[in-house]
Structures are given as structure tokens and as C-alpha cells.
N, C-alpha and C. Protein backbone atom coordinates (compact mmCIF):
# COMPACT_ATOMS: atom_id res chain seq x y z
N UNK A 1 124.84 119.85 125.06
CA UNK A 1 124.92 119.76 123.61
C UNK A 1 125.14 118.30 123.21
N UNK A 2 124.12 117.81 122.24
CA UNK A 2 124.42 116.96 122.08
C UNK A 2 125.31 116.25 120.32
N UNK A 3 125.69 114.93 120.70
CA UNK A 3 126.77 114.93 119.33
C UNK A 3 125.70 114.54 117.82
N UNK A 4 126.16 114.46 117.00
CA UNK A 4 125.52 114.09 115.87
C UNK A 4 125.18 112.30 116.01
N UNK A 5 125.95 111.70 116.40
CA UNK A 5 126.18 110.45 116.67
C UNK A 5 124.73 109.99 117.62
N UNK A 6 124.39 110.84 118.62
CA UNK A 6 123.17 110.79 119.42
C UNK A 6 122.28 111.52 119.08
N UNK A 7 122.27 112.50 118.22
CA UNK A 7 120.67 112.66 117.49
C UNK A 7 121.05 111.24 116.59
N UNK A 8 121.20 110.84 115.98
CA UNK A 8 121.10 109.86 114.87
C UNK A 8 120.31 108.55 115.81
N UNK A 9 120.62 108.03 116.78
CA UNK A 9 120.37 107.10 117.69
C UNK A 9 119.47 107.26 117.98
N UNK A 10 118.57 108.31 117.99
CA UNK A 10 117.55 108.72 118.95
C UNK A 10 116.79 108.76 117.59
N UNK A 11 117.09 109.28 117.09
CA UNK A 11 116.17 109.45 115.41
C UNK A 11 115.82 107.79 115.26
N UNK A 12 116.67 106.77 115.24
CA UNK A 12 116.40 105.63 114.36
C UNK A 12 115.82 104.75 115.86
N UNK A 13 115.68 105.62 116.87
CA UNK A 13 114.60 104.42 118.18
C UNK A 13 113.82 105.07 118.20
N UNK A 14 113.27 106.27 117.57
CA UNK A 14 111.86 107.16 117.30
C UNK A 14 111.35 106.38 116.48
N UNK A 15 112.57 106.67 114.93
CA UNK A 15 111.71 105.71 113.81
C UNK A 15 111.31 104.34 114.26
N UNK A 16 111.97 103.75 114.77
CA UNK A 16 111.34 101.85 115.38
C UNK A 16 110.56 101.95 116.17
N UNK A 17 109.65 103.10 117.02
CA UNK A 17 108.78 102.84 118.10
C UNK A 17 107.49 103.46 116.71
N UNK A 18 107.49 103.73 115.69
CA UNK A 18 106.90 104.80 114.79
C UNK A 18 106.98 103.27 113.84
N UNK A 19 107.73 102.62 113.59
CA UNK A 19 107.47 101.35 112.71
C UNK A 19 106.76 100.15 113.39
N UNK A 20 106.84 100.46 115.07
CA UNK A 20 106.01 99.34 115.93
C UNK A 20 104.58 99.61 115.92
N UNK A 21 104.18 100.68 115.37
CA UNK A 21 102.84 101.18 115.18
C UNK A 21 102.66 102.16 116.65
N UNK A 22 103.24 102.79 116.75
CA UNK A 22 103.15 103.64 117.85
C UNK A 22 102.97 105.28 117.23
N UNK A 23 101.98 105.78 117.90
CA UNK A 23 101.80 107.32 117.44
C UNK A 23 102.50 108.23 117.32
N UNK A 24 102.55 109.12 116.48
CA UNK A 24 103.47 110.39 116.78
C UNK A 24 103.66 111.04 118.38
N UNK A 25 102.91 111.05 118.68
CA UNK A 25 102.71 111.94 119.63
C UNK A 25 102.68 111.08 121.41
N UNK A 26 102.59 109.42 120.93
CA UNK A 26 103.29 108.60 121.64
C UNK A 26 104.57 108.53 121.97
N UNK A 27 105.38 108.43 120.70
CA UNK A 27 107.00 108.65 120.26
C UNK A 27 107.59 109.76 120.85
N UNK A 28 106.77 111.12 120.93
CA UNK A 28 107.42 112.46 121.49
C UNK A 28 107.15 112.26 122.95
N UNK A 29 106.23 111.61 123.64
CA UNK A 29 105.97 111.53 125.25
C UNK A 29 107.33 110.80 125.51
N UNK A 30 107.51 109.61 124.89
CA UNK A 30 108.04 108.63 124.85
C UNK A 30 110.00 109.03 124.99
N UNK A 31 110.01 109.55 124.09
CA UNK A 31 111.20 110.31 123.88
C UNK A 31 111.72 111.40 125.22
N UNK A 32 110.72 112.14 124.95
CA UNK A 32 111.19 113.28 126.10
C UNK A 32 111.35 112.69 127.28
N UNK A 33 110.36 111.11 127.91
CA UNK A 33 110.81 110.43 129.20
C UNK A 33 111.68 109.79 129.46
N UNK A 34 111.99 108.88 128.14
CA UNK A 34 113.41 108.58 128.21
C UNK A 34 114.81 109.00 128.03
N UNK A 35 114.89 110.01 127.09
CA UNK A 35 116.02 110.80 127.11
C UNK A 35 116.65 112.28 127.70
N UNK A 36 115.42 112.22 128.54
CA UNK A 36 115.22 113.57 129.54
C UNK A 36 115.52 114.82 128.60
N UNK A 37 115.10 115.09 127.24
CA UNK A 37 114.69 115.89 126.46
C UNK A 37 113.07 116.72 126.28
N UNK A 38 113.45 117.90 125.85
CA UNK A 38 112.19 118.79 126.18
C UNK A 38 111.22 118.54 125.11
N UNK A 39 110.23 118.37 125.27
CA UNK A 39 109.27 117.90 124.46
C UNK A 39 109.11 118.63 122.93
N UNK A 40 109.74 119.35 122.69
CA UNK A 40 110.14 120.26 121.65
C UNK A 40 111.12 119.60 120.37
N UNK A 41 112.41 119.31 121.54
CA UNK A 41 113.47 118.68 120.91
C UNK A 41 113.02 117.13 120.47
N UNK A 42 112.29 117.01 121.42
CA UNK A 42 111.47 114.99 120.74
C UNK A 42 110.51 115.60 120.11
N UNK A 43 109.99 116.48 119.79
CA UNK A 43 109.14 116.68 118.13
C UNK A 43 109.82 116.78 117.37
N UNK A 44 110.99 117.59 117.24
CA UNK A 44 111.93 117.40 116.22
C UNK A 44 112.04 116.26 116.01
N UNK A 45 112.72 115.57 116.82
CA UNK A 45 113.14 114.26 116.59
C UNK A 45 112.27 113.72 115.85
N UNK A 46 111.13 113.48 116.57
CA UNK A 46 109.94 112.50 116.03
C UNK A 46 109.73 112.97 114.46
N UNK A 47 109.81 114.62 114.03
CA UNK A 47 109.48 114.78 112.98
C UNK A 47 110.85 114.25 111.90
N UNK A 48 111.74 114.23 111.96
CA UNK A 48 113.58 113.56 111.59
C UNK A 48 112.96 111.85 111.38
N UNK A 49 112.25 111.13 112.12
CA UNK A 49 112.04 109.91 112.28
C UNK A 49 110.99 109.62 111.45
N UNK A 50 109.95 110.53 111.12
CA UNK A 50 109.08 110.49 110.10
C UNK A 50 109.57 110.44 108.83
N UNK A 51 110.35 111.78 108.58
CA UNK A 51 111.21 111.59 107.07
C UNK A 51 112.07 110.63 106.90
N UNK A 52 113.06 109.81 107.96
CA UNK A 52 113.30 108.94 107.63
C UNK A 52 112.54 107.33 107.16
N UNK A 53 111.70 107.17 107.91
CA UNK A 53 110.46 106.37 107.41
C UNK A 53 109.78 106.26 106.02
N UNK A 54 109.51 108.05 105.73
CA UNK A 54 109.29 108.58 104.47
C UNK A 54 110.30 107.96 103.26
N UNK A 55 111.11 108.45 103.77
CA UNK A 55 112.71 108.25 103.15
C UNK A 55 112.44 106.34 102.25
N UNK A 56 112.64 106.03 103.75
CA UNK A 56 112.42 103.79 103.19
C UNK A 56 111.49 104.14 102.67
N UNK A 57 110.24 104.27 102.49
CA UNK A 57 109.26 103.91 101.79
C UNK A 57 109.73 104.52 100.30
N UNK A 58 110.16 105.80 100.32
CA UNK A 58 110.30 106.28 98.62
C UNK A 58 111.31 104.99 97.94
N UNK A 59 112.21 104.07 98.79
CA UNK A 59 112.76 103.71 98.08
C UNK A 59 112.56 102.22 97.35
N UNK A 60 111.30 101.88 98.10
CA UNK A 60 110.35 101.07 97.23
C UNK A 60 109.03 101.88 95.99
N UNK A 61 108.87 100.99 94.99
CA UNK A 61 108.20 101.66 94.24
C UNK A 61 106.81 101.84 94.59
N UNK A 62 106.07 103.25 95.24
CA UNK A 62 104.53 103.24 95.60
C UNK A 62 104.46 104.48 94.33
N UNK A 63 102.98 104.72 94.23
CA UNK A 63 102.95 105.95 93.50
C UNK A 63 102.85 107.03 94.40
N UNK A 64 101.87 106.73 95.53
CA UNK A 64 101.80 108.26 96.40
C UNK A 64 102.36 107.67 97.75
N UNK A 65 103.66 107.95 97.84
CA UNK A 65 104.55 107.28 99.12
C UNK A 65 103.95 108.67 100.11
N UNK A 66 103.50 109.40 100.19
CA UNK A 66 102.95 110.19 101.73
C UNK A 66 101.98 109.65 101.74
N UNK A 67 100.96 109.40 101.27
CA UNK A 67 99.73 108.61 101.93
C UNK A 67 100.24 107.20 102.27
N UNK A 68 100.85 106.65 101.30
CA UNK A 68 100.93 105.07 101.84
C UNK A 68 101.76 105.14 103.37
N UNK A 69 102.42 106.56 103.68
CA UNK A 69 103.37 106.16 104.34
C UNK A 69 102.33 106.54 105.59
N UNK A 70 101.37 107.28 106.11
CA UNK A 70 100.55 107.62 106.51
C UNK A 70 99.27 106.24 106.82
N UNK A 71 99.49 105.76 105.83
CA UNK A 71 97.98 104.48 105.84
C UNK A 71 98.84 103.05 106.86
N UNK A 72 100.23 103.04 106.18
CA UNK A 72 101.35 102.30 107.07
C UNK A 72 101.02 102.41 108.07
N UNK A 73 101.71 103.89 108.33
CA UNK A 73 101.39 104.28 110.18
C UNK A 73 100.48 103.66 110.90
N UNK A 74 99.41 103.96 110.26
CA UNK A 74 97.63 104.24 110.75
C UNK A 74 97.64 102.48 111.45
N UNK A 75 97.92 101.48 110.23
CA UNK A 75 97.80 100.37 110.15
C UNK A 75 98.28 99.94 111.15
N UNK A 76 99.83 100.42 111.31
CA UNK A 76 100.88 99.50 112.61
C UNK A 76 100.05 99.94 113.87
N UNK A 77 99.33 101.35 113.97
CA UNK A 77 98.71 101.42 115.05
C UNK A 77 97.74 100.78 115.51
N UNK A 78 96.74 100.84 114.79
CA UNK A 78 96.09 99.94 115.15
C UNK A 78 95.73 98.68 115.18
N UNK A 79 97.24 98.05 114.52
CA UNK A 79 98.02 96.62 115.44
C UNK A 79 98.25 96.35 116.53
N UNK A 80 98.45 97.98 117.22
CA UNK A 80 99.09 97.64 118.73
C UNK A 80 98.39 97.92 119.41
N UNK A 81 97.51 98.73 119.10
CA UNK A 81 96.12 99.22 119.98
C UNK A 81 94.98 97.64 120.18
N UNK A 82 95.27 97.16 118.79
CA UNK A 82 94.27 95.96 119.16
C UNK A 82 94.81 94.70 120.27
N UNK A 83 96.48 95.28 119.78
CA UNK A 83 97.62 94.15 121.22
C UNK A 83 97.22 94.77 122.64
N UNK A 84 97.31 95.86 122.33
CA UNK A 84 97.29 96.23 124.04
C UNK A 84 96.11 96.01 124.73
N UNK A 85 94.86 95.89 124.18
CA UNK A 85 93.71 96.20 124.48
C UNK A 85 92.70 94.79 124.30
N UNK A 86 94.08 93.64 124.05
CA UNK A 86 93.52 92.00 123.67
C UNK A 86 92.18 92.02 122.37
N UNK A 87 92.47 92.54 121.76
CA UNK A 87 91.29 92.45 120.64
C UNK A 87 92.30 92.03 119.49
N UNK A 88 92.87 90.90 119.89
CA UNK A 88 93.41 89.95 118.75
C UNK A 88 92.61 89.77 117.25
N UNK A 89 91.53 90.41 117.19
CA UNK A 89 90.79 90.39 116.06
C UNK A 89 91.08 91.43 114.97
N UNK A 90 90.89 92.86 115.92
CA UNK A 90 91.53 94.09 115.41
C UNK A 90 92.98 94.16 114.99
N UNK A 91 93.75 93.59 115.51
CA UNK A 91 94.84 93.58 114.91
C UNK A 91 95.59 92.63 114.04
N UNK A 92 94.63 91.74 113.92
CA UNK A 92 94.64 91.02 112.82
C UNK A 92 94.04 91.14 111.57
N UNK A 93 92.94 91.92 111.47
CA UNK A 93 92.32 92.66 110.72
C UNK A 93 93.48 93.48 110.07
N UNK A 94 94.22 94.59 111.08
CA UNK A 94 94.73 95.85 110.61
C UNK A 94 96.06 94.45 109.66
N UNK A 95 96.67 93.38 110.37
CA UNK A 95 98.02 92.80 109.86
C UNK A 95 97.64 92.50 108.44
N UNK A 96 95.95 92.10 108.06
CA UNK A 96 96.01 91.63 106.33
C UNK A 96 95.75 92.83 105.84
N UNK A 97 95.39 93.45 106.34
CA UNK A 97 95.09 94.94 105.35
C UNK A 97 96.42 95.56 105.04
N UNK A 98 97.23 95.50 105.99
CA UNK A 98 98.82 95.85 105.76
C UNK A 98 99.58 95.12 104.77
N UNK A 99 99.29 93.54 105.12
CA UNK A 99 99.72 92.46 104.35
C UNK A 99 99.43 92.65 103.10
N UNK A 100 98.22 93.11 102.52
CA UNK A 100 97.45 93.25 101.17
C UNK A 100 98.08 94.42 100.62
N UNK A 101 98.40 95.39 101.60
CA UNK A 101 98.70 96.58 100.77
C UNK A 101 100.09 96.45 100.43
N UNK A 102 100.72 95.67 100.74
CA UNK A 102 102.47 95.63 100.66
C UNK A 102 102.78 94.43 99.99
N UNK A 103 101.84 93.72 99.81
CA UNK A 103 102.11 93.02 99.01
C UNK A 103 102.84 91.67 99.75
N UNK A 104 102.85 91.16 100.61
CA UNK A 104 103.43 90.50 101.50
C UNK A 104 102.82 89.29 101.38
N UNK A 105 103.22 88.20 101.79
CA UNK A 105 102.50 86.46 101.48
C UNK A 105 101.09 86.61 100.17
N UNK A 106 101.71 87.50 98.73
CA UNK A 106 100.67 87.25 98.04
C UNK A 106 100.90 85.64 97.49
N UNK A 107 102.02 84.77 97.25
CA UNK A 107 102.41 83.28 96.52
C UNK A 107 101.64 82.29 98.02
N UNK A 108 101.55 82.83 98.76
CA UNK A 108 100.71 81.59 99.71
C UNK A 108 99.53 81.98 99.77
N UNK A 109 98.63 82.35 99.01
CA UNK A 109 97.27 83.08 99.14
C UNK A 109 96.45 82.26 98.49
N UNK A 110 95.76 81.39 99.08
CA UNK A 110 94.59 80.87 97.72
C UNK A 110 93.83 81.13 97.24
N UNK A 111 93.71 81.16 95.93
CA UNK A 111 92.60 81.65 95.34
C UNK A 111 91.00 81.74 95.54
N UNK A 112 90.71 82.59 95.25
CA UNK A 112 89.21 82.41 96.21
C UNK A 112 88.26 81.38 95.64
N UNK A 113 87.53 81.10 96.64
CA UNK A 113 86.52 79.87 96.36
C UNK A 113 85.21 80.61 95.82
N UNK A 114 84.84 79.82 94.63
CA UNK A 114 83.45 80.12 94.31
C UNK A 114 81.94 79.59 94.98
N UNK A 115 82.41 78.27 95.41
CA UNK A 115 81.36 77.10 95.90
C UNK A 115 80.75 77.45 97.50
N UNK A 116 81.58 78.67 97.94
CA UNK A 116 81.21 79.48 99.32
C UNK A 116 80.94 78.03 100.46
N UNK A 117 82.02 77.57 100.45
CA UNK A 117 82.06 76.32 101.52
C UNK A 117 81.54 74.88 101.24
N UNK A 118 80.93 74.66 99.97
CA UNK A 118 80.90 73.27 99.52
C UNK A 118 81.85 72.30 99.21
């Protein structure tokens, strides 16, 4: 049996392998190997780690926080898929599309050029 104190721990290193762009279903392999839990109890988990994720995002202003929180996901993944797999392109791709959607370094952004390289 475990304490409340260690689901909570395990919930918020689900949610950070789930904010590193790692899959659901990565997170539950992931879980059940490291905490010698039954793959059942790390879906729970993993699903506890989702709503908390859910959770941060409602508390910035989006209009449809389940999709954004979903497009997030999608995004961090295939950040790490493009790390693991050296396609530094792909995951630089996925970092401005993330960047754009969150709104992140919009004051260092220059305005676009009309003269297309003149």
C-alpha cells in the first residue's frame, strides 16, 4: 500500500516525462519499470498526470484548453522524437510551432520582410 505522499511523486515525474514530450503510453511503460508497478496502476497514474497538466494549462487563459493541451503534447513529442532520431530539423520545426502557439519570444521576432532577401 502505498502513501498519498508517493502517489503524488509519481504523479508529478509522470507529469515531467509527459511535459518532456514523451507519450502516454511511453510514461505508463516507463512508470511500471521504474516503480515496479502494474501497468494498470501507471495508467492511472499517467491518467492523474494528464489532469494535472490539464489542470496548468486551465490556469492560463486558452479558449479550448483540451485541445491546446493535446496539440502541447503532440508538439513536445515530436521534439523528442526529432532529438532521438537526430533530425534537429523536426524538432525545431515542432519548438516554433510551440513557440508560436504560446506565445513565447513574440518581442524578439522581426517583422517580416517584404523585399524577400534584397
Amino acid at each position: 500500500m502505498t502513501t498519498q505522499t508517493e502517489n503524488k511523486i509519481r504523479i508529478r515525474k509522470a507529469a515531467g516525462w509527459i511535459l518532456q514530450g514523451h507519450s502516454v503510453s511511453h510514461v505508463v511503460a516507463r512508470l511500471a519499470e521504474s516503480e515496479g508497478v502494474s501497468r494498470r496502476t501507471a495508467r492511472r497514474i499517467a491518467g492523474k498526470a494528464m489532469d494535472l497538466v490539464h489542470r496548468d494549462l486551465e490556469a492560463t487563459n486558452v479558449e479550448n484548453p483540451q485541445m491546446a493541451t493535446v496539440l502541447i503534447h503532440n508538439l513536445q513529442e515530436c521534439m523528442a522524437r526529432g532529438m532521438e532520431s537526430n533530425n534537429i530539423g523536426a524538432a525545431v520545426a515542432a519548438a516554433r510551432e510551440l513557440s508560436a502557439m504560446l506565445g513565447i519570444g513574440v518581442h524578439n521576432r522581426r517583422p517580416p520582410s517584404r523585399s524577400y532577401g534584397r
